[in-house]
C-alpha atoms as a PDB file:
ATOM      1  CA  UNK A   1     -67.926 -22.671 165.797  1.00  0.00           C
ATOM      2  CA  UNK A   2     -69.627 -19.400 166.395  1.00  0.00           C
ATOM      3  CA  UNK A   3     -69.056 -18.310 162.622  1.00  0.00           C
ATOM      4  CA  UNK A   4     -71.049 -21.372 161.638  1.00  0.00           C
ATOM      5  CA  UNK A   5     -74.001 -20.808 164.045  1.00  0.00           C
ATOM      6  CA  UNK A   6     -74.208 -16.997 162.961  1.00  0.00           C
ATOM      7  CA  UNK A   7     -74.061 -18.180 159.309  1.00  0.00           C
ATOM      8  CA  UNK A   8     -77.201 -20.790 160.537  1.00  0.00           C
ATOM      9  CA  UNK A   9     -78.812 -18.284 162.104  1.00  0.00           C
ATOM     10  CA  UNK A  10     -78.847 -15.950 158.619  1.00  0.00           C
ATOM     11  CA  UNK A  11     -80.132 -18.798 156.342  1.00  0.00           C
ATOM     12  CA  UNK A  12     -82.740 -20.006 158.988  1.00  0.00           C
ATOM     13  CA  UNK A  13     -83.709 -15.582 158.645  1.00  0.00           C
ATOM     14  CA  UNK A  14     -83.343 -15.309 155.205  1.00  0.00           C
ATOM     15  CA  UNK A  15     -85.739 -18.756 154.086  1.00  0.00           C
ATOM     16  CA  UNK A  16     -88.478 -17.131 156.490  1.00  0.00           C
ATOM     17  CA  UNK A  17     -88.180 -13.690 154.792  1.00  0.00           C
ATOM     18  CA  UNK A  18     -88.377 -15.001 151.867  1.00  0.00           C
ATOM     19  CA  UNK A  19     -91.823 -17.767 152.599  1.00  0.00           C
ATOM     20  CA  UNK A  20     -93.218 -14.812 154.301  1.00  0.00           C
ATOM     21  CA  UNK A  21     -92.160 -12.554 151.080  1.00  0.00           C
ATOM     22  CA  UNK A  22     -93.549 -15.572 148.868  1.00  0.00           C
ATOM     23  CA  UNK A  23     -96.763 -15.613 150.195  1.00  0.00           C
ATOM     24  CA  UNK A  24     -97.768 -12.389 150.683  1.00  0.00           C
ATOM     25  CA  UNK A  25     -96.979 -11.947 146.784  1.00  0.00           C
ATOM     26  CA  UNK A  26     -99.230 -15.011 146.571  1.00  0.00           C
ATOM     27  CA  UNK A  27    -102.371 -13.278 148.264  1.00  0.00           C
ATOM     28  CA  UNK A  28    -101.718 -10.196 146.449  1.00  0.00           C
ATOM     29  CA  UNK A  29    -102.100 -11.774 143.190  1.00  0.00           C
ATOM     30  CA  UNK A  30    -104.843 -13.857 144.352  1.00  0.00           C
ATOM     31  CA  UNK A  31    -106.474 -10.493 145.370  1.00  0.00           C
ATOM     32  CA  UNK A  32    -105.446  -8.399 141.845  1.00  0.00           C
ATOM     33  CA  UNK A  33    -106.990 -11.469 139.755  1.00  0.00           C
ATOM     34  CA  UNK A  34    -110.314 -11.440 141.693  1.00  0.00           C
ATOM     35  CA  UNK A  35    -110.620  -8.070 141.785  1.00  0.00           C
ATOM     36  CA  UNK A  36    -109.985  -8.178 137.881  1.00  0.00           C
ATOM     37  CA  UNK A  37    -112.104 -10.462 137.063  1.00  0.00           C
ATOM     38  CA  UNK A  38    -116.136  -9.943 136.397  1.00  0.00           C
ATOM     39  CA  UNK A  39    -116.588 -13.227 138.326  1.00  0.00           C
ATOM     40  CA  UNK A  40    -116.122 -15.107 141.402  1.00  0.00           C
ATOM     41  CA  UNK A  41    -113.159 -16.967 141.211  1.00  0.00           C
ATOM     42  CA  UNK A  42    -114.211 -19.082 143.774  1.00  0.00           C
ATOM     43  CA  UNK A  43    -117.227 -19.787 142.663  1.00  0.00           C
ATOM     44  CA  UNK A  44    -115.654 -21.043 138.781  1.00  0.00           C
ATOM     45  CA  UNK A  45    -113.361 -23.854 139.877  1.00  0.00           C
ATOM     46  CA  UNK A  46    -115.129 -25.058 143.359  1.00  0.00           C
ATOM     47  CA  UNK A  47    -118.697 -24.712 141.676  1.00  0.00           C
ATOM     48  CA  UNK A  48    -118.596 -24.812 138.335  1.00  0.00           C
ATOM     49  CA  UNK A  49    -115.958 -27.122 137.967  1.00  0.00           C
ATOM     50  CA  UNK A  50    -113.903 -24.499 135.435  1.00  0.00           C
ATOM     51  CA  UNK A  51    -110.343 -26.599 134.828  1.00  0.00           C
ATOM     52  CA  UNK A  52    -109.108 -23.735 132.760  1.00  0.00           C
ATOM     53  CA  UNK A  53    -109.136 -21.186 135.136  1.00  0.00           C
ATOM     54  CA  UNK A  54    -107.637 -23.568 137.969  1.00  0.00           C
ATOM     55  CA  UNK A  55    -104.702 -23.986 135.128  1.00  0.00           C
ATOM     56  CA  UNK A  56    -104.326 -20.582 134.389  1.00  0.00           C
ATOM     57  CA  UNK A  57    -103.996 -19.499 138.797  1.00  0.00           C
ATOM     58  CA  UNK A  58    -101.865 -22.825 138.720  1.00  0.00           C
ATOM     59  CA  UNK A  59     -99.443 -21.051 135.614  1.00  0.00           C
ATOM     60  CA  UNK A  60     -99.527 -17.435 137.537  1.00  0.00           C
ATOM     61  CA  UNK A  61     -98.740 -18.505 140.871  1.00  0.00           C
ATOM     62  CA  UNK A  62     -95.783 -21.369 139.482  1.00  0.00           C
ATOM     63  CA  UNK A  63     -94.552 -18.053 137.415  1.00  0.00           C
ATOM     64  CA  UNK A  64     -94.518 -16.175 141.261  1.00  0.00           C
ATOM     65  CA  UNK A  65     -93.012 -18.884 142.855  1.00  0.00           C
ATOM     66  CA  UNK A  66     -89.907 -19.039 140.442  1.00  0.00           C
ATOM     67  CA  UNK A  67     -89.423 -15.326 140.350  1.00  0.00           C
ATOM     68  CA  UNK A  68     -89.201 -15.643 144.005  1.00  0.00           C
ATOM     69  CA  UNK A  69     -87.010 -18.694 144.396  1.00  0.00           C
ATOM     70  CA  UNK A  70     -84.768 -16.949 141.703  1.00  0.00           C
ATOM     71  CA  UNK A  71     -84.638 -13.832 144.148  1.00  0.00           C
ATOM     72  CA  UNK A  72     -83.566 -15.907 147.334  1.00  0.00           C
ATOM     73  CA  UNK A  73     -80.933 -17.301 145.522  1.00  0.00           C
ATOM     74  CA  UNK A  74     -79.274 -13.864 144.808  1.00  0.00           C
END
């Protein structure tokens, strides 16, 4: 019974790593794109309305969110 609680224990661990891992990738790409970018981010998709841009984040942070997944799963 212990060996099964320990083995809990490292999955419960390891899925929190990696959602903390996850989303700090997620803010620092969030970050690097507006920083990159002449415009407000922001601004484009809330404002303006800019579907394209909202697609391309949505593409960028899917393509983050595999690469992650793929590393949690060794």
């Amino acid at each position: 019974m212990s060996e099964k609680w320990e083995e809990l224990w490292f999955n419960v661990a390891s899925t929190a790593i990696f959602t903390i891992v996850g989303l700090l990738f997620f803010a620092l790409s969030y970050w690097v794109i507006e920083k990159l970018t002449p415009f407000s981010l922001r601004k484009e998709i809330e404002e303006d309305q800019n579907i394209a841009l909202g697609v391309i984040l949505a593409g960028i942070f899917i393509a983050i969110a595999l690469i992650v997944a793929a590393a949690a799963r060794g």
